[in-house]
C-alpha atoms as a PDB file:
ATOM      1  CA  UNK A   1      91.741  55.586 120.623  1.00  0.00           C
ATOM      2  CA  UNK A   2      93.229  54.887 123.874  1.00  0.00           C
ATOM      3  CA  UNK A   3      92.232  52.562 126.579  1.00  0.00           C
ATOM      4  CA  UNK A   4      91.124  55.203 128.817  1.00  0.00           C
ATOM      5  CA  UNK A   5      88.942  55.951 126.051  1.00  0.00           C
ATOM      6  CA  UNK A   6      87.908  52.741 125.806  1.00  0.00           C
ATOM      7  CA  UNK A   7      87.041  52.497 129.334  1.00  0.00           C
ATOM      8  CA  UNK A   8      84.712  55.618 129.358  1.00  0.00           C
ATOM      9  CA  UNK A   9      82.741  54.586 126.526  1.00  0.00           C
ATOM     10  CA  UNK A  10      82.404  51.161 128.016  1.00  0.00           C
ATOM     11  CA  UNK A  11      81.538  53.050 131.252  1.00  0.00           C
ATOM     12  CA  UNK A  12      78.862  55.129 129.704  1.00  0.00           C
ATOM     13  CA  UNK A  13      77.120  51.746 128.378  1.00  0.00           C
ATOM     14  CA  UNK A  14      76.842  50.069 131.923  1.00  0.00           C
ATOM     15  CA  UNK A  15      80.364  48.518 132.020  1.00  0.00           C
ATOM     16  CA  UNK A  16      81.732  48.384 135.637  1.00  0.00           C
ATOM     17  CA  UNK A  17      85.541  48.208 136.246  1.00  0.00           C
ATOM     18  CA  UNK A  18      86.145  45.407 138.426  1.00  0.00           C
ATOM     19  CA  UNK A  19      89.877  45.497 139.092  1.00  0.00           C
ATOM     20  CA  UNK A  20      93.191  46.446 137.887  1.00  0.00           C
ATOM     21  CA  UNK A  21      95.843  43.900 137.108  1.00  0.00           C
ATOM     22  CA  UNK A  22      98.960  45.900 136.236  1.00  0.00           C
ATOM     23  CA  UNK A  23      97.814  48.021 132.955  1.00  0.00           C
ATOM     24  CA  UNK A  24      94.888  45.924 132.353  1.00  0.00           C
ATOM     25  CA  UNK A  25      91.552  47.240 133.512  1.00  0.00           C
ATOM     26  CA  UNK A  26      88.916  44.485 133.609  1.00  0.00           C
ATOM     27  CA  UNK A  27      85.502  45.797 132.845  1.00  0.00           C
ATOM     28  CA  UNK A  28      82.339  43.589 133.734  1.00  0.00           C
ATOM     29  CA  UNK A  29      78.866  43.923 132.792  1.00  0.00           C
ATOM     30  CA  UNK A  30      76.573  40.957 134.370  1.00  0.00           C
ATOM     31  CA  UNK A  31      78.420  38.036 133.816  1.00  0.00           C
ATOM     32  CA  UNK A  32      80.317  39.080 130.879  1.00  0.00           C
ATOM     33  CA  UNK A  33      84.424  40.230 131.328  1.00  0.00           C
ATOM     34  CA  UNK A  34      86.311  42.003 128.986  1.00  0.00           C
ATOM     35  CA  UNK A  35      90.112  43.252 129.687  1.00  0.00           C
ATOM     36  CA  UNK A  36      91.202  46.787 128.248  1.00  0.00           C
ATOM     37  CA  UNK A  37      94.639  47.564 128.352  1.00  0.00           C
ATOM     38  CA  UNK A  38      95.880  51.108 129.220  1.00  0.00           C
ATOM     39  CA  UNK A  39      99.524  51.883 128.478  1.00  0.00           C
ATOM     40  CA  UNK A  40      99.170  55.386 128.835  1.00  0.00           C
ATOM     41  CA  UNK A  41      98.434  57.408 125.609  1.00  0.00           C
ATOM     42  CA  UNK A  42      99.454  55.082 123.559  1.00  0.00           C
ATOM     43  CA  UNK A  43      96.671  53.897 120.532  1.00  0.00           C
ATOM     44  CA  UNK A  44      95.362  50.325 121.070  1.00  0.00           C
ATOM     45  CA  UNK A  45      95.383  48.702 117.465  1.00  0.00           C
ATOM     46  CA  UNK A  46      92.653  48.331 115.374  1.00  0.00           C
ATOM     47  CA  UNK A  47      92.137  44.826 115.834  1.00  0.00           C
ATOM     48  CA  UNK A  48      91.986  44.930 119.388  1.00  0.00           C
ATOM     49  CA  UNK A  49      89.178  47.707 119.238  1.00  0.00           C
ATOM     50  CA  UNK A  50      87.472  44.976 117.345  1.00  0.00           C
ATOM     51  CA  UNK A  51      87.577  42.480 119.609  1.00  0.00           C
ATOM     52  CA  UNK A  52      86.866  44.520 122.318  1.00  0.00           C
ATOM     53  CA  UNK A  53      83.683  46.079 120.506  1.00  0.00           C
ATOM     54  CA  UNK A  54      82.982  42.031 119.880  1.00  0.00           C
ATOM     55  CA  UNK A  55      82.766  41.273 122.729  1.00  0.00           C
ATOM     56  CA  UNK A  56      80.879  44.145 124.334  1.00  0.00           C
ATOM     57  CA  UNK A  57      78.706  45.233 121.943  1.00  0.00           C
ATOM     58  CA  UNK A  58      79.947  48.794 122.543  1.00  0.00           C
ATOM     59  CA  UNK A  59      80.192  50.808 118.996  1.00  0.00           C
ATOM     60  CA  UNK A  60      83.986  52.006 119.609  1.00  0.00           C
ATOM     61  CA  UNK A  61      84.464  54.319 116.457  1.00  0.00           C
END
């Protein structure tokens, strides 16, 4: 899974991007902020879809 991805299913839960910082897209959802990076196609790693789930509370699989 990719951080594009990433950033639709975090889109289709409510998650709002709030800026770009190079390849990092930093998604907010109330007061909560949660940085996906997006290095093209390339995979994220498993652990980081973890964290990112985490923290979100977005099912990423």
């Amino acid at each position: 899974m990719n951080g594009n991805e990433v950033i639709a299913k975090l889109k289709a839960a409510g998650w709002t991007l709030a800026r770009i910082n190079g390849s990092h897209h930093v998604m907010v959802k109330g007061s909560q902020s949660v940085s996906v990076p997006v290095h093209g196609k390339r995979d994220l790693k498993p652990g980081l879809l973890v964290g990112i789930a985490r923290q979100t509370g977005v099912k990423l699989k």
